[in-house]
PDB file of N, CA and C in Angstrom:
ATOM      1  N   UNK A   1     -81.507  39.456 231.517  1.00  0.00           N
ATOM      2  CA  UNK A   1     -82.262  40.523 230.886  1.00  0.00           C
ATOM      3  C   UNK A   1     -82.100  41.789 231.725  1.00  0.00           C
ATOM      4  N   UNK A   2     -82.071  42.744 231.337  1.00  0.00           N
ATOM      5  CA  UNK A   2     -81.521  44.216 231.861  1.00  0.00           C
ATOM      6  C   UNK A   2     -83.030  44.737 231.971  1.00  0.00           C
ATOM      7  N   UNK A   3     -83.227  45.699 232.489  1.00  0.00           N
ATOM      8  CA  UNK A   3     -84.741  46.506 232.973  1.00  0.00           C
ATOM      9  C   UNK A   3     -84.361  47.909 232.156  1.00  0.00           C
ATOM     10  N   UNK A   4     -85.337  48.577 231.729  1.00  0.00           N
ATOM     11  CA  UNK A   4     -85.321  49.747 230.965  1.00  0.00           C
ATOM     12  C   UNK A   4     -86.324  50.615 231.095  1.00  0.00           C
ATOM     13  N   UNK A   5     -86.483  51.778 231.303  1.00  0.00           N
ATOM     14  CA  UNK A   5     -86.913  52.674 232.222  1.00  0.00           C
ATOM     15  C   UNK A   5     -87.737  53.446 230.701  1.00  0.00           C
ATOM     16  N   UNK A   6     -88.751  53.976 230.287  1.00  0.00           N
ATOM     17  CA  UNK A   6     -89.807  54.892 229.251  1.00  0.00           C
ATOM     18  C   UNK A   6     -90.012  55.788 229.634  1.00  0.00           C
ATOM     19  N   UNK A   7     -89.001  57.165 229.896  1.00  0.00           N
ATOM     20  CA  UNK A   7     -89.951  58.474 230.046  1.00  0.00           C
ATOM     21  C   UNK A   7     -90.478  59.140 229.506  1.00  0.00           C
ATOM     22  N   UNK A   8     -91.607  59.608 229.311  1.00  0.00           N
ATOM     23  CA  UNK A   8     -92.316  60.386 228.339  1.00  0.00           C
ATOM     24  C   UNK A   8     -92.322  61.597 229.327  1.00  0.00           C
ATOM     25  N   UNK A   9     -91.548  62.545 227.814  1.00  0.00           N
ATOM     26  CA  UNK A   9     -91.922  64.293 228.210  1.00  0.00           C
ATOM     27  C   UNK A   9     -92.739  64.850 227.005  1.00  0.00           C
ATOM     28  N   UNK A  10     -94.051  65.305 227.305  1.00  0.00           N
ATOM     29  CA  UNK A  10     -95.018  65.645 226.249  1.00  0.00           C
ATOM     30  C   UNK A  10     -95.962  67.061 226.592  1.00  0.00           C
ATOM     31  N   UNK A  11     -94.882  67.805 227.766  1.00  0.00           N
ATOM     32  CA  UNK A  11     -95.452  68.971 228.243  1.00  0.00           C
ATOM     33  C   UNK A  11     -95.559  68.450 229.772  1.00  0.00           C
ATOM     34  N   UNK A  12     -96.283  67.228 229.911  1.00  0.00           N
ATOM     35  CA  UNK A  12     -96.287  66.572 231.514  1.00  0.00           C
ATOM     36  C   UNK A  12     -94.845  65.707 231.176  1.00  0.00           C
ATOM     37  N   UNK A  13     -93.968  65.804 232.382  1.00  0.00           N
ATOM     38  CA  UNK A  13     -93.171  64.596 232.323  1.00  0.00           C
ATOM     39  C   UNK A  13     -94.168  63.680 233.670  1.00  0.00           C
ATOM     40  N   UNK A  14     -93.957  62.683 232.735  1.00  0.00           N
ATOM     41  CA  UNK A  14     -94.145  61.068 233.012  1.00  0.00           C
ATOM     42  C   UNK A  14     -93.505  60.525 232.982  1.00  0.00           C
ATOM     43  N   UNK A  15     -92.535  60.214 234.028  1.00  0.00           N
ATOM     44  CA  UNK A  15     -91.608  58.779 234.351  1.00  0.00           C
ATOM     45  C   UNK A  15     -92.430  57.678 234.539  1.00  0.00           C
ATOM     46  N   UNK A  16     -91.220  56.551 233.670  1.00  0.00           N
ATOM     47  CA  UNK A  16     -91.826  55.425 233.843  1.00  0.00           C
ATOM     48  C   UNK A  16     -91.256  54.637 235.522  1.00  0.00           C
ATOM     49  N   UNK A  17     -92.114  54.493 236.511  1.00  0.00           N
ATOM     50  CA  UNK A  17     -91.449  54.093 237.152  1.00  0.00           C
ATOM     51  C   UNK A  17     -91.228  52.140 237.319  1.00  0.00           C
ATOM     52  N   UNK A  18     -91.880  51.367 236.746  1.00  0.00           N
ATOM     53  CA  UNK A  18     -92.175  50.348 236.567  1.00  0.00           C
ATOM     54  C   UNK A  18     -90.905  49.145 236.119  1.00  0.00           C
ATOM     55  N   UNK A  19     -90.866  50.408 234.317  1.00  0.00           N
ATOM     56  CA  UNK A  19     -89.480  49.638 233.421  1.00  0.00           C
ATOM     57  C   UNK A  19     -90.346  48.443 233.146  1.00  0.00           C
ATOM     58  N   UNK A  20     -89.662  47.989 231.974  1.00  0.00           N
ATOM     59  CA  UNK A  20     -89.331  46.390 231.198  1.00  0.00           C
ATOM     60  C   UNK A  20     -88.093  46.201 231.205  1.00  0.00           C
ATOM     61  N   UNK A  21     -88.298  44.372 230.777  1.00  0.00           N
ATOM     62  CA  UNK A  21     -87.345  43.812 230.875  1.00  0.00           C
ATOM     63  C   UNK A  21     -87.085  43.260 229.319  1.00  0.00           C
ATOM     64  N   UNK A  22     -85.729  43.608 228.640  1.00  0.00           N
ATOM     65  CA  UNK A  22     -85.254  43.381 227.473  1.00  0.00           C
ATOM     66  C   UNK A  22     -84.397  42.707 227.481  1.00  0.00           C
ATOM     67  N   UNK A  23     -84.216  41.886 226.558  1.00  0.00           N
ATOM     68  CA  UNK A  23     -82.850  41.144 225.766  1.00  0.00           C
ATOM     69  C   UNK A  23     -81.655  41.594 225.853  1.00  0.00           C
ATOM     70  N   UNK A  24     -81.686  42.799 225.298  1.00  0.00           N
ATOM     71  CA  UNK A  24     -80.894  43.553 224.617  1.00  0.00           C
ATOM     72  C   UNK A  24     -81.321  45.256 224.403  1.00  0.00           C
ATOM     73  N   UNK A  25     -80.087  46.117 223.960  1.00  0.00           N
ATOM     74  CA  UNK A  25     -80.589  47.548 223.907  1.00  0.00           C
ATOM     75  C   UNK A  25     -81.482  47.588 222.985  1.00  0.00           C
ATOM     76  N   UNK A  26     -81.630  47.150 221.530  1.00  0.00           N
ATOM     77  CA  UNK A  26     -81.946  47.081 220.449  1.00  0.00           C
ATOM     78  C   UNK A  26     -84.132  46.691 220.811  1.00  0.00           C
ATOM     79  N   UNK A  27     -83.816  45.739 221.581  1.00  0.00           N
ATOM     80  CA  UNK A  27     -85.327  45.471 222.012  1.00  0.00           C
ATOM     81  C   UNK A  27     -85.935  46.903 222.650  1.00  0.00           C
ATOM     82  N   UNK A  28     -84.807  47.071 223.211  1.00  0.00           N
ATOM     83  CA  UNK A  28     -85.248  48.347 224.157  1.00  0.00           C
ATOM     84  C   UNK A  28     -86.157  49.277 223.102  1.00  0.00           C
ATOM     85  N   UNK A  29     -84.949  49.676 222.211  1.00  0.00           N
ATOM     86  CA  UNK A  29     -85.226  50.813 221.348  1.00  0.00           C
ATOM     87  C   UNK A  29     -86.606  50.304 220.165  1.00  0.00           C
ATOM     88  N   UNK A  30     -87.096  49.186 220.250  1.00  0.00           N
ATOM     89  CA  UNK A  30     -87.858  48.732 219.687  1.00  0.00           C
ATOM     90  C   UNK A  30     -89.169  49.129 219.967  1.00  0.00           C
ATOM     91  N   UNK A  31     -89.161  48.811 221.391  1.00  0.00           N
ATOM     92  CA  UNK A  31     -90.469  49.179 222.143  1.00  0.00           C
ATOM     93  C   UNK A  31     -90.716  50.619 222.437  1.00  0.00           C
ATOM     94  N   UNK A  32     -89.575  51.507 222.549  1.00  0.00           N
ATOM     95  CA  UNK A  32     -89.392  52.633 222.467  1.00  0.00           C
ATOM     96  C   UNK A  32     -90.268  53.290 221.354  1.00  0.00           C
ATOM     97  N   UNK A  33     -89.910  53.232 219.931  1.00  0.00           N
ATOM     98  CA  UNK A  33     -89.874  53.717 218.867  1.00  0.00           C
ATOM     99  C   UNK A  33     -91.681  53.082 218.543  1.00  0.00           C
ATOM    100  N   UNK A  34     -91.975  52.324 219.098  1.00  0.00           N
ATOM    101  CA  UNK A  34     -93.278  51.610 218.709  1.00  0.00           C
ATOM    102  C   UNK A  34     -94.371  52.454 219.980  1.00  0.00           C
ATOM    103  N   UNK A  35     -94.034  52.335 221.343  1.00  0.00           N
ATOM    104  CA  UNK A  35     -94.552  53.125 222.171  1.00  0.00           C
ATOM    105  C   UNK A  35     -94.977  54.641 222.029  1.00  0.00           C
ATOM    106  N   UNK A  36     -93.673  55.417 221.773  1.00  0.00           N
ATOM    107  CA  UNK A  36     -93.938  57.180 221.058  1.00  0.00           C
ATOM    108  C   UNK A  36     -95.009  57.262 219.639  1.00  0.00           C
ATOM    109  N   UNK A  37     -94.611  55.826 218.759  1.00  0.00           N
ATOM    110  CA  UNK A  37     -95.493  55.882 217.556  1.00  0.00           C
ATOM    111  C   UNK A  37     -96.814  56.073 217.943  1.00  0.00           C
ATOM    112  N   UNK A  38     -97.071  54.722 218.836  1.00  0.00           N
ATOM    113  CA  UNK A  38     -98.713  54.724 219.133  1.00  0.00           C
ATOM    114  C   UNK A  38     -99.112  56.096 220.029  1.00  0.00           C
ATOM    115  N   UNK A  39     -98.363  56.654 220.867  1.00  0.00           N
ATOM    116  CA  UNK A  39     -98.782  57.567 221.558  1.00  0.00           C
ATOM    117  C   UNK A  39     -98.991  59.298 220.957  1.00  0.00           C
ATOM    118  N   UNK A  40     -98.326  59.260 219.696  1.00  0.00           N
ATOM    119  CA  UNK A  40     -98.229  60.249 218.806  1.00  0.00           C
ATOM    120  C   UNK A  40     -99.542  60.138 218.098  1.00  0.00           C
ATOM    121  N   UNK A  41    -100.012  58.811 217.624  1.00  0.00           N
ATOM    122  CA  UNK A  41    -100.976  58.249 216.993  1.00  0.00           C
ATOM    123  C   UNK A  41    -102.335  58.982 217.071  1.00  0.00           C
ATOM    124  N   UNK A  42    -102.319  58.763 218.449  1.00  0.00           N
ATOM    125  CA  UNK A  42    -103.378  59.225 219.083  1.00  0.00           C
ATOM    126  C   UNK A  42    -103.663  60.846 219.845  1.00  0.00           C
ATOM    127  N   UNK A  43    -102.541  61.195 219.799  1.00  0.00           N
ATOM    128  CA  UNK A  43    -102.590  62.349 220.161  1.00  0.00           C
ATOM    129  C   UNK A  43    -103.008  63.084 218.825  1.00  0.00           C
ATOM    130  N   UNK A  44    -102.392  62.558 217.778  1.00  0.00           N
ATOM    131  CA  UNK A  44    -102.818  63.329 216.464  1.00  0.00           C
ATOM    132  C   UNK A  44    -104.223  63.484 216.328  1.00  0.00           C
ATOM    133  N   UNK A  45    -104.680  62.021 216.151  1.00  0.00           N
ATOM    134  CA  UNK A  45    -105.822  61.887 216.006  1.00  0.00           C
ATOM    135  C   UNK A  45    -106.838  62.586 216.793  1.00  0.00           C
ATOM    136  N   UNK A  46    -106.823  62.999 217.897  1.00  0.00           N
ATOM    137  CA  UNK A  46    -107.447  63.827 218.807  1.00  0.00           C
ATOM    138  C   UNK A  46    -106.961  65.378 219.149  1.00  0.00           C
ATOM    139  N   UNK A  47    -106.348  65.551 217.414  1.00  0.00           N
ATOM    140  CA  UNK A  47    -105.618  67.264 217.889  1.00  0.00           C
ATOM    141  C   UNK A  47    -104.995  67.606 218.833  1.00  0.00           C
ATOM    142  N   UNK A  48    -104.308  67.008 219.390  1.00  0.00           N
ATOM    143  CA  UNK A  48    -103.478  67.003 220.911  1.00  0.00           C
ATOM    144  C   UNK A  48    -102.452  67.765 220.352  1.00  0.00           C
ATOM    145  N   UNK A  49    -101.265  68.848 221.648  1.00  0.00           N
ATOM    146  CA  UNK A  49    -100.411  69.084 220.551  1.00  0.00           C
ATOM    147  C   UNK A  49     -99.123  68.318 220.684  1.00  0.00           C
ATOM    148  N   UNK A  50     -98.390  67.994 219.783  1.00  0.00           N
ATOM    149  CA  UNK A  50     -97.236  67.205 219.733  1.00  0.00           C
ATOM    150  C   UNK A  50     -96.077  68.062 218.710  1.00  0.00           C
ATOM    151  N   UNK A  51     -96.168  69.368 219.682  1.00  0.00           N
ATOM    152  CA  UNK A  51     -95.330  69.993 219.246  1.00  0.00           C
ATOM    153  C   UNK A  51     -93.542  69.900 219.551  1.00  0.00           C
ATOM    154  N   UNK A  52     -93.414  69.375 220.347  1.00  0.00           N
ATOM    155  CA  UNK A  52     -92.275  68.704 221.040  1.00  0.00           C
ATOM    156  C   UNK A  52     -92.381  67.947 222.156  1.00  0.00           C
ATOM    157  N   UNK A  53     -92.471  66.834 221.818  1.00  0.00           N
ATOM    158  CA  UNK A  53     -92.199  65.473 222.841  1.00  0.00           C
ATOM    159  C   UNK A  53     -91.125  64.447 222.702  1.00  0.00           C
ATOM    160  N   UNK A  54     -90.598  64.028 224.055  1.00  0.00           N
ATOM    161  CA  UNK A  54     -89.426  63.538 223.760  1.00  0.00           C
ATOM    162  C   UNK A  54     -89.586  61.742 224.783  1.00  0.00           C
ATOM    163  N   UNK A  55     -89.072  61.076 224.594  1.00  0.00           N
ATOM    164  CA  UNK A  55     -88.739  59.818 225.352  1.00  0.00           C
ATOM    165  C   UNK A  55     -87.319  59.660 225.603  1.00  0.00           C
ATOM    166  N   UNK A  56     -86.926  59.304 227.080  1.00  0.00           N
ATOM    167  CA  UNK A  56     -85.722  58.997 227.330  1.00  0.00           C
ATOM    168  C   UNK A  56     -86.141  57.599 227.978  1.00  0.00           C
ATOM    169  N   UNK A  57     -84.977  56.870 227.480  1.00  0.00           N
ATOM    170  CA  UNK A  57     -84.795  55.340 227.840  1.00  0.00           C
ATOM    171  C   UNK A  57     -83.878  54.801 229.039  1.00  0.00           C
ATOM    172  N   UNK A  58     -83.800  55.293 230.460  1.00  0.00           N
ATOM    173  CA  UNK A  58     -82.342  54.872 230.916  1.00  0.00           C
ATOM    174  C   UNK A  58     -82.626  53.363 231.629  1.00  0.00           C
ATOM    175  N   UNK A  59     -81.293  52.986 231.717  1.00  0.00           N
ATOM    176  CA  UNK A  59     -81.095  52.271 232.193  1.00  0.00           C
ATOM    177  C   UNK A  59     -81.648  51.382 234.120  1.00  0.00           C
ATOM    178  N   UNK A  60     -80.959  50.536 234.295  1.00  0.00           N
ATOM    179  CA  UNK A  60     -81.436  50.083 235.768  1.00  0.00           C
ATOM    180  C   UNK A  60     -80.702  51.267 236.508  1.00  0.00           C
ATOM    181  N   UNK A  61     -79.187  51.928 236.492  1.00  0.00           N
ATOM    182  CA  UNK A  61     -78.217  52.645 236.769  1.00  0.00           C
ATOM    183  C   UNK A  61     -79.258  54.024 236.651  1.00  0.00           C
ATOM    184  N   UNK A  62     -79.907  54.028 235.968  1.00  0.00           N
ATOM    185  CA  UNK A  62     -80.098  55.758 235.597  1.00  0.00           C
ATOM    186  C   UNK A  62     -79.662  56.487 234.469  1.00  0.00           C
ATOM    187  N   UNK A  63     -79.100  55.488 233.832  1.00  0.00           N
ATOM    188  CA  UNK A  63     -78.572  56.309 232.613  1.00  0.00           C
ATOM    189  C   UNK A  63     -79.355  56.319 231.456  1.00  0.00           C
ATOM    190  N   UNK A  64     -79.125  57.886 230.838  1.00  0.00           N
ATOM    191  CA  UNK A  64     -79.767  57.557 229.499  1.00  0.00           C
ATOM    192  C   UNK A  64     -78.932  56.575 228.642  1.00  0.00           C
ATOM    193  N   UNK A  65     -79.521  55.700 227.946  1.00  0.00           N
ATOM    194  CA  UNK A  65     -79.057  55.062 226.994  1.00  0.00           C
ATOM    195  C   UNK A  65     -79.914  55.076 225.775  1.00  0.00           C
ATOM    196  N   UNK A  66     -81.042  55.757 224.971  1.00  0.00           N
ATOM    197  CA  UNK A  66     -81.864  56.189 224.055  1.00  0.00           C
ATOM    198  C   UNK A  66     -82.293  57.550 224.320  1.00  0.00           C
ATOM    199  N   UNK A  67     -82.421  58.239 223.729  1.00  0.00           N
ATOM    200  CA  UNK A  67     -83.262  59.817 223.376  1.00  0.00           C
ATOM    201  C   UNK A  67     -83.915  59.375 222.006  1.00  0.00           C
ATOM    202  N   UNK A  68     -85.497  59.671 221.815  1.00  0.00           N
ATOM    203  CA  UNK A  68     -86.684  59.634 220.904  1.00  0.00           C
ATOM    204  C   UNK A  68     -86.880  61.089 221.105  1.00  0.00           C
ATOM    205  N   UNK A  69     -86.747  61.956 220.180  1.00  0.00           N
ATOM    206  CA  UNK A  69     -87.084  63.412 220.031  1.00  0.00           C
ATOM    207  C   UNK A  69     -88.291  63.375 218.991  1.00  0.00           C
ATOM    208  N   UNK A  70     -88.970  64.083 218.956  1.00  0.00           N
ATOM    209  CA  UNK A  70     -90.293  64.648 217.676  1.00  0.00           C
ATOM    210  C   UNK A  70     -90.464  65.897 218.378  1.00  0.00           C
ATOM    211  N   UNK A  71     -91.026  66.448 216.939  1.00  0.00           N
ATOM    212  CA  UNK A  71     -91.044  67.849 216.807  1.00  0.00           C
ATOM    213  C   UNK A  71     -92.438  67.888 215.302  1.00  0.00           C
ATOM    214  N   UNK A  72     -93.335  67.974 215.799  1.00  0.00           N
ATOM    215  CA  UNK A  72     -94.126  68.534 214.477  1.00  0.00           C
ATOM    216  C   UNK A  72     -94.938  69.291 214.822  1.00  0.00           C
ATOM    217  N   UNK A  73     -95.764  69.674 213.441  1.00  0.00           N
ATOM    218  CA  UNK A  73     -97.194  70.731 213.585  1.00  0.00           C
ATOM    219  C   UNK A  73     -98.162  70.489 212.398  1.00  0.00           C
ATOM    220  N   UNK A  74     -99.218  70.329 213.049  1.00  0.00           N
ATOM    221  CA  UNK A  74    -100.064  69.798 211.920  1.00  0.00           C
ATOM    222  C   UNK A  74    -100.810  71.030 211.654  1.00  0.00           C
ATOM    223  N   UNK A  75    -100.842  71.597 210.637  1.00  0.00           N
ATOM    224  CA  UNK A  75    -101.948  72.813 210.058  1.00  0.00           C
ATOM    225  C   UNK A  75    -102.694  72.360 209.007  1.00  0.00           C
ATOM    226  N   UNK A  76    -103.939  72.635 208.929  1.00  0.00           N
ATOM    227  CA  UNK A  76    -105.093  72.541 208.163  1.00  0.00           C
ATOM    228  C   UNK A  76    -105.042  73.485 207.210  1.00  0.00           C
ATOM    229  N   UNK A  77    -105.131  73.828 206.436  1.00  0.00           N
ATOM    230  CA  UNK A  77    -104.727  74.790 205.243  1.00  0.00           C
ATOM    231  C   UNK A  77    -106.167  74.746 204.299  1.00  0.00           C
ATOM    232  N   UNK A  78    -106.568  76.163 204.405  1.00  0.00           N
ATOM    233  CA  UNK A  78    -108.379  76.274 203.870  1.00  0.00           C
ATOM    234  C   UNK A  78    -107.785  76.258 202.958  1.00  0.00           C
ATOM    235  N   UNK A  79    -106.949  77.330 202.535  1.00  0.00           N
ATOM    236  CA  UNK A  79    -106.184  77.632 200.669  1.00  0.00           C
ATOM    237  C   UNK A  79    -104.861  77.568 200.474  1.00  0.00           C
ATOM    238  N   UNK A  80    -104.330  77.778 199.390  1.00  0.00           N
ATOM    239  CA  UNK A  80    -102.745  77.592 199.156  1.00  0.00           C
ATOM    240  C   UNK A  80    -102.498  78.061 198.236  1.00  0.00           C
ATOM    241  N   UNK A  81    -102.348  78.841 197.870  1.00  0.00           N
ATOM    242  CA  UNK A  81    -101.703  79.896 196.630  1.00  0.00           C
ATOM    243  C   UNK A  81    -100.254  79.292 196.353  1.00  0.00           C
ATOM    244  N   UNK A  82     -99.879  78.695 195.299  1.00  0.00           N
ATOM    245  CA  UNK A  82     -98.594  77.922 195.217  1.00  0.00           C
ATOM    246  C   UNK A  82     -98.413  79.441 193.801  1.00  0.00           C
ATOM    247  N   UNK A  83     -97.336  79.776 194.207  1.00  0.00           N
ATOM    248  CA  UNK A  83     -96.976  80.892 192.763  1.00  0.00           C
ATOM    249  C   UNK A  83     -97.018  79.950 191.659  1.00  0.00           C
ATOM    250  N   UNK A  84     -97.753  81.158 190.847  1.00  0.00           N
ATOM    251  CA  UNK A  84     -97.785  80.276 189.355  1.00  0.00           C
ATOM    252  C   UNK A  84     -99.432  79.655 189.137  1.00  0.00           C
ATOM    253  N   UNK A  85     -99.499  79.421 190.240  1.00  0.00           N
ATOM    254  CA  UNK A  85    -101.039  78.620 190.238  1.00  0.00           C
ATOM    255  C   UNK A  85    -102.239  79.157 190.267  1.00  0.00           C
ATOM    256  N   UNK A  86    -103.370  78.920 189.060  1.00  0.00           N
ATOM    257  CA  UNK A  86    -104.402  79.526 188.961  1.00  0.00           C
ATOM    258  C   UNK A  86    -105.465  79.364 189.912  1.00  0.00           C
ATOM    259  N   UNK A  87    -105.686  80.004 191.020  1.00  0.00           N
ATOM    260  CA  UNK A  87    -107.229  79.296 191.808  1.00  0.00           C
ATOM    261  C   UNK A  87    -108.210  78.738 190.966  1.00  0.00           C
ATOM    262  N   UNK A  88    -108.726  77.608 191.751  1.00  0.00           N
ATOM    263  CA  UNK A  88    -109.923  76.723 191.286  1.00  0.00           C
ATOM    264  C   UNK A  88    -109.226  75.999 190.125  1.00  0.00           C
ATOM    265  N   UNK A  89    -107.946  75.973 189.543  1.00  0.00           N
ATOM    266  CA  UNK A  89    -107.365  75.153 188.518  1.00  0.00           C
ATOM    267  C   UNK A  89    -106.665  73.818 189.029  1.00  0.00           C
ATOM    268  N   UNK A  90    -107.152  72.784 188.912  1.00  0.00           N
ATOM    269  CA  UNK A  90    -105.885  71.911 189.056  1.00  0.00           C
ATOM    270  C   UNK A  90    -104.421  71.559 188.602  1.00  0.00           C
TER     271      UNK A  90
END
């Protein structure tokens, strides 16, 4: 089993210095993609911003072997004038 390294950059970089141990790359990218989910999760949920955060995966060597990029923005929208559309009409 190979060791795999989780860095989270979310404004703080946070290296993982610890790593897991995987099967395979594919596990890697598993826990990866499930890790950023839950951590996005919650940042949402608590208005955090997750305007660009990224995860790099490297290796025992140091290498990247995964990049997890996100990029969003959540806006609350009081009104919305869509052309064409009558206010207060559905």
């Amino acid at each position: 089993m190979a060791r795999y390294f989780f860095n989270v950059h979310d404004g703080i970089s946070i290296p993982d210095t610890l790593g897991s141990e995987h099967p395979d790359l594919q596990s890697a990218r598993t826990e990866a993609v499930e890790t950023i989910a839950e951590r996005l999760r919650g940042a949402l949920l608590t208005k955090g911003d997750v305007s660009a955060w990224l995860m790099n995966v490297t290796d025992e060597r140091g290498f990247t072997v995964i990049v997890l990029s996100f990029t969003a923005a959540v806006q609350i929208v009081d009104h919305v004038n869509v052309a064409g559309q009558v206010p207060g009409a559905l």
